[in-house]
Protein backbone atom coordinates (compact mmCIF):
# COMPACT_ATOMS: atom_id res chain seq x y z
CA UNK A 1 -6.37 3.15 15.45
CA UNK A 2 -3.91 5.92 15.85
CA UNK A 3 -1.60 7.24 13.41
CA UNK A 4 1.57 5.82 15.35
CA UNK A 5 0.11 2.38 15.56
CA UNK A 6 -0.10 2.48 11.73
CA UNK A 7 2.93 3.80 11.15
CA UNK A 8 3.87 0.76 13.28
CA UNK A 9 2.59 -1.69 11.63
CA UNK A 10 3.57 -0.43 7.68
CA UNK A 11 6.68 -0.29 9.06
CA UNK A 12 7.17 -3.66 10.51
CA UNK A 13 4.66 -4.86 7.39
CA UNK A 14 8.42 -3.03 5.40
CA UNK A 15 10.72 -5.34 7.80
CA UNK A 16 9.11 -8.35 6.78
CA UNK A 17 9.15 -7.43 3.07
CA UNK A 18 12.46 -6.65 2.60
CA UNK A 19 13.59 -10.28 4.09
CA UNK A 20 11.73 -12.10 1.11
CA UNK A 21 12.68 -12.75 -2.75
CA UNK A 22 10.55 -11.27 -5.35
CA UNK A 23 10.35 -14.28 -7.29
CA UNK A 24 9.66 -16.97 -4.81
CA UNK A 25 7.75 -14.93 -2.15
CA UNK A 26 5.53 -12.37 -4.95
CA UNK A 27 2.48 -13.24 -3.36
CA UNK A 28 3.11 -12.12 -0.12
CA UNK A 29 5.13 -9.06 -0.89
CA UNK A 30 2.24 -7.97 -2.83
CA UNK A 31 -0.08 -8.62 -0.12
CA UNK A 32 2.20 -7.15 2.56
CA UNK A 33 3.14 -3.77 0.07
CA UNK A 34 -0.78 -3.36 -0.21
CA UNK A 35 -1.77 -3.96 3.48
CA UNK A 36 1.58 -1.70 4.27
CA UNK A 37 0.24 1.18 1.87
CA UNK A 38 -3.31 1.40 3.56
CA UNK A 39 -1.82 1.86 7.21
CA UNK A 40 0.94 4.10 5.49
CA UNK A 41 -2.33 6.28 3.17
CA UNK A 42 -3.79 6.46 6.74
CA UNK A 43 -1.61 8.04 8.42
CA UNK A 44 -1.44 11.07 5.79
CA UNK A 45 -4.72 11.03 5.90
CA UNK A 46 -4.95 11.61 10.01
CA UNK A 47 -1.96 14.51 9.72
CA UNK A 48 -3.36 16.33 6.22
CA UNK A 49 -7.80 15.76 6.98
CA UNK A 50 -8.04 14.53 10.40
CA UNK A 51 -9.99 11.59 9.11
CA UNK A 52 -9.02 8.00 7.69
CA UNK A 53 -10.32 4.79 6.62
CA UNK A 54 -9.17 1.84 8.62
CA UNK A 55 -9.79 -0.45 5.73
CA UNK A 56 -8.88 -0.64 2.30
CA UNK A 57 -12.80 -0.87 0.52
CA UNK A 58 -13.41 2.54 -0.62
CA UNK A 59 -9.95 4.20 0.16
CA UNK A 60 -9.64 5.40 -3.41
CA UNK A 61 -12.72 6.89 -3.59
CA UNK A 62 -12.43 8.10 -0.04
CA UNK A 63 -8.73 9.60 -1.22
CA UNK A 64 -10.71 11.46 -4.34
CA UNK A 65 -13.29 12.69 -1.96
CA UNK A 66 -10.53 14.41 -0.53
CA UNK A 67 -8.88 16.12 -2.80
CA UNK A 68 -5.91 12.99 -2.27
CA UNK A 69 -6.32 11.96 -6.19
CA UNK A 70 -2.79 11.13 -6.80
CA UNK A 71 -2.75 8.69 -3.71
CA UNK A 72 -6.09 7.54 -5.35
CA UNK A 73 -4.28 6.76 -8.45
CA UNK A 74 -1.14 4.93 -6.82
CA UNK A 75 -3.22 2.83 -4.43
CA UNK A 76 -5.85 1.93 -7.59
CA UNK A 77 -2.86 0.76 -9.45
CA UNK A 78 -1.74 -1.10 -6.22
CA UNK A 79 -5.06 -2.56 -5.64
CA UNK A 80 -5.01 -3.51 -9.47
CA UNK A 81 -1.47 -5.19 -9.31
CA UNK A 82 -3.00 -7.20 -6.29
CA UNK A 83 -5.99 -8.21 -8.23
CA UNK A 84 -4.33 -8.89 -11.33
CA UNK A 85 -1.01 -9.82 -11.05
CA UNK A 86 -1.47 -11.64 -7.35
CA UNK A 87 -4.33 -13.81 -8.23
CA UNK A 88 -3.05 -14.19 -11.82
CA UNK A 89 -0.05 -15.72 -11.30
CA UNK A 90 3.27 -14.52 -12.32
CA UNK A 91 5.84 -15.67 -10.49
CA UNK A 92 8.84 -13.98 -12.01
CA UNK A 93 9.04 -11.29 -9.26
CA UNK A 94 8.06 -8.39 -11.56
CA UNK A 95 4.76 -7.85 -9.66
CA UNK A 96 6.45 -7.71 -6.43
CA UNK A 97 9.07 -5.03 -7.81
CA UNK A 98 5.95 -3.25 -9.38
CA UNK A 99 4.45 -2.98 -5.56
CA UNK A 100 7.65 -2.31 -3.73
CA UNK A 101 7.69 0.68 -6.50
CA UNK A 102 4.19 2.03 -5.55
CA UNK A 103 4.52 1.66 -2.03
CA UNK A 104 7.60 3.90 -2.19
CA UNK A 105 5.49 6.16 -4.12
CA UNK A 106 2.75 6.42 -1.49
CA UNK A 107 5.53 6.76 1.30
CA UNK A 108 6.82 9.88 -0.34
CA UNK A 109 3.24 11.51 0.02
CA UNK A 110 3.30 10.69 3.70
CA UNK A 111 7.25 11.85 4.57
């Protein structure tokens, strides 16, 4: 995939985020933030190494590899959040702020 078509689809992945509620719809904002941050990390990737993943198994280490380690950091707390915090439970809307906050992290890397 191109860089445009995944700047495409983080950003509509963005659209749909910002129309749901952290507490009732935490799930999928966390889901969304995540899938949003790997088409987001790939586009940096494309401009900065002319290379990318197009999945998100191995991205951090792919990131380190790099010489990317502070994305690696951002999207290994992301993919922790998701782990933790998605399949735990915790419906209170904290986890979705927690991954709107990271993926605005990882979008300042890319702008």
């Amino acid at each position: 995939m191109l860089s445009e078509a995944h700047r495409g689809k983080a950003e509509r992945l963005e659209k749909t985020i910002a129309k749901l509620s952290d507490a009732a719809d935490y799930e999928t904002i966390v889901e969304a933030c995540h899938t949003a941050a790997v088409h987001h990390i790939a586009v940096l990737c494309e401009i900065r190494r002319r290379k990318h993943l197009d999945t998100h198994k191995g991205l951090a280490r792919f990131l380190d590899e790099n010489g990317l380690t502070n994305l690696a950091v951002l999207f290994r707390d992301l993919e922790g959040l998701r782990t933790v915090k998605y399949y735990g439970g915790h419906g209170d809307g904290k986890s979705a702020k927690e991954a709107k906050r990271i993926l605005a992290e990882i979008k300042q890397h890319v702008s």
